[in-house]
Protein backbone atom coordinates (compact mmCIF):
# COMPACT_ATOMS: atom_id res chain seq x y z
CA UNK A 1 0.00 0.00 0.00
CA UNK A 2 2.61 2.20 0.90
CA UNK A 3 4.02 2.16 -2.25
CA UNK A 4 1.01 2.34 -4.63
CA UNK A 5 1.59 -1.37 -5.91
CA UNK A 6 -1.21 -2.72 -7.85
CA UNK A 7 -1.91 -5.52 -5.19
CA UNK A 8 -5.17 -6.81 -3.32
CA UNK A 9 -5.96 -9.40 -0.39
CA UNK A 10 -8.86 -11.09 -0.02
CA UNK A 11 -9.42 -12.28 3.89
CA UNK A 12 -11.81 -14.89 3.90
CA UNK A 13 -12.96 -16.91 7.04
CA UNK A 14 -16.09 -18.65 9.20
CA UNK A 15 -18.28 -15.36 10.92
CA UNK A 16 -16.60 -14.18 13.96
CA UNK A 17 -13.46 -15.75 13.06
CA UNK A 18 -11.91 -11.98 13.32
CA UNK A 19 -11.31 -11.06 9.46
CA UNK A 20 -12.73 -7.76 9.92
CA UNK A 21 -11.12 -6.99 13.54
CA UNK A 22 -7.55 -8.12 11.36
CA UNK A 23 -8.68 -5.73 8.99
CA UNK A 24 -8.70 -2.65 11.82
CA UNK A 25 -5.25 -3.34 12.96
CA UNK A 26 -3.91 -3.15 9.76
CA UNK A 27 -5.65 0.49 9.10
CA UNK A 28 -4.48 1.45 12.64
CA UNK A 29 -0.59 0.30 11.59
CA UNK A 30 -1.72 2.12 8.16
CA UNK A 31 -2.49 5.18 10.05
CA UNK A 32 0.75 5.09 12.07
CA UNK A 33 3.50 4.27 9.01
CA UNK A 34 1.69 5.49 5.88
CA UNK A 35 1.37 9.37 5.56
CA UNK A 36 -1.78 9.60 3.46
CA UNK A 37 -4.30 7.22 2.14
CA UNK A 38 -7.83 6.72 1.65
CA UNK A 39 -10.27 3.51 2.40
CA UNK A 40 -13.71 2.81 0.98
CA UNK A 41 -15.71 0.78 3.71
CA UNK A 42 -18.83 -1.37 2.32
CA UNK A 43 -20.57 -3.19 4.12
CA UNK A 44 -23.13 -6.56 2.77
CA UNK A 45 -25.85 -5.77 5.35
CA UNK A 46 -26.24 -2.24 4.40
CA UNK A 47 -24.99 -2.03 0.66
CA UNK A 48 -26.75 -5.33 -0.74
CA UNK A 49 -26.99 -4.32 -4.10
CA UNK A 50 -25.02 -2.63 -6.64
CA UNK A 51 -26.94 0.41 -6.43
CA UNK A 52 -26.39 1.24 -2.71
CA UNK A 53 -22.87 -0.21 -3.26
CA UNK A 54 -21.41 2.26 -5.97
CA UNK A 55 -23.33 5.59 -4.29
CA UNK A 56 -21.80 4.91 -0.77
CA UNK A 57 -18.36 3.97 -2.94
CA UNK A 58 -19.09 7.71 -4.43
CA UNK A 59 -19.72 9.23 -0.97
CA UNK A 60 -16.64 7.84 0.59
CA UNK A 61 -14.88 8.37 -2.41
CA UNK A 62 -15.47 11.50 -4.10
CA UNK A 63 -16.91 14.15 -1.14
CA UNK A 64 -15.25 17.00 -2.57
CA UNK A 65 -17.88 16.57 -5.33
CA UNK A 66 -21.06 16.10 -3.84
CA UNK A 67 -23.01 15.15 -6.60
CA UNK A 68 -24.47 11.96 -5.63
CA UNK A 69 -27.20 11.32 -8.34
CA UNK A 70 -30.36 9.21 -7.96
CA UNK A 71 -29.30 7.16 -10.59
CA UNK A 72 -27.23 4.56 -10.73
CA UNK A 73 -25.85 4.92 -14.17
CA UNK A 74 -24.41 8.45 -13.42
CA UNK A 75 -23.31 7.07 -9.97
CA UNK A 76 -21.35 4.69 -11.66
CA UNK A 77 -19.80 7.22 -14.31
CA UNK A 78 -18.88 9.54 -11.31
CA UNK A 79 -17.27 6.72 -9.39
CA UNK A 80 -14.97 5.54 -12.83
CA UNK A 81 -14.45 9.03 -13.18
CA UNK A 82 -12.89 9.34 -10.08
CA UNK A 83 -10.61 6.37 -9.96
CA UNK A 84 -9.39 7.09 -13.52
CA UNK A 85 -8.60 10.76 -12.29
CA UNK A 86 -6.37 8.87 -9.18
CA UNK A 87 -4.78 6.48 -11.22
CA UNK A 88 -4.19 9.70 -13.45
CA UNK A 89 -2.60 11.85 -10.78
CA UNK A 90 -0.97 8.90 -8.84
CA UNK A 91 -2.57 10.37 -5.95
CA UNK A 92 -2.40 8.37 -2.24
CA UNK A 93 -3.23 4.23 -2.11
CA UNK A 94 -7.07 3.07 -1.91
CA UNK A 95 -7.84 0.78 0.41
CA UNK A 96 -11.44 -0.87 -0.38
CA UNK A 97 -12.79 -2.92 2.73
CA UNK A 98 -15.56 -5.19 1.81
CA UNK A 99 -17.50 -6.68 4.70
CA UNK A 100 -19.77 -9.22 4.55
CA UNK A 101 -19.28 -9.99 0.96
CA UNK A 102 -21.34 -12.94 0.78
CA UNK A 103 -24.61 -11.18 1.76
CA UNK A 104 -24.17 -8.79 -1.56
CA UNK A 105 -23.39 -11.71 -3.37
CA UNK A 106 -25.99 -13.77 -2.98
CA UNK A 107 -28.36 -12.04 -4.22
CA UNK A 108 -29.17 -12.24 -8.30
CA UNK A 109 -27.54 -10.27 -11.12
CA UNK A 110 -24.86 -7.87 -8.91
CA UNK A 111 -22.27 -5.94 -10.55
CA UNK A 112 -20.65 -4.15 -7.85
């Protein structure tokens, strides 16, 4: 993360096996040793479809802009927008967390 490597983990485990509380330490270490980044938090119980998904990735995401739409289409656009523009201006690392994962996925025809 700290130096803007295209990498991901995936941290998969049984419920209460403590993925997301390994998660938090490693944003508290982040917040100690890396000197700027930002983190997009989801979470399956309250983002269970790709709609509520990409406009609370857009709210976390892009504040500065604050031009959530009601649709999901321009949502979306804002959201690629966005990443392009930080890919663009190799600005800090983005950490997405996705919790609960299998409660979003379950459900037919997602896209997030």
């Amino acid at each position: 993360i700290e130096h803007c490597e295209s990498t991901s983990i995936i941290c998969i485990g049984q419920h209460g096996s403590g993925k997301h509380a390994t998660v938090r330490r490693v944003v508290e270490r982040l917040e100690n040793e890396v000197s700027k980044y930002d983190i997009v938090e989801l979470d399956g119980v309250l983002h269970n479809d790709a709609t509520s998904g990409v406009r609370e990735s857009v709210r976390q995401l892009c504040v500065q802009e604050r031009n959530i739409s009601s649709r999901y289409v321009e949502d979306l656009n804002i959201l690629t927008d966005a990443l392009r523009r930080r890919r663009a201006e190799e600005s800090a690392p983005l950490l997405v967390v996705l919790s609960q994962l299998e409660l979003f996925a379950s459900r037919d025809r997602q896209t997030l």
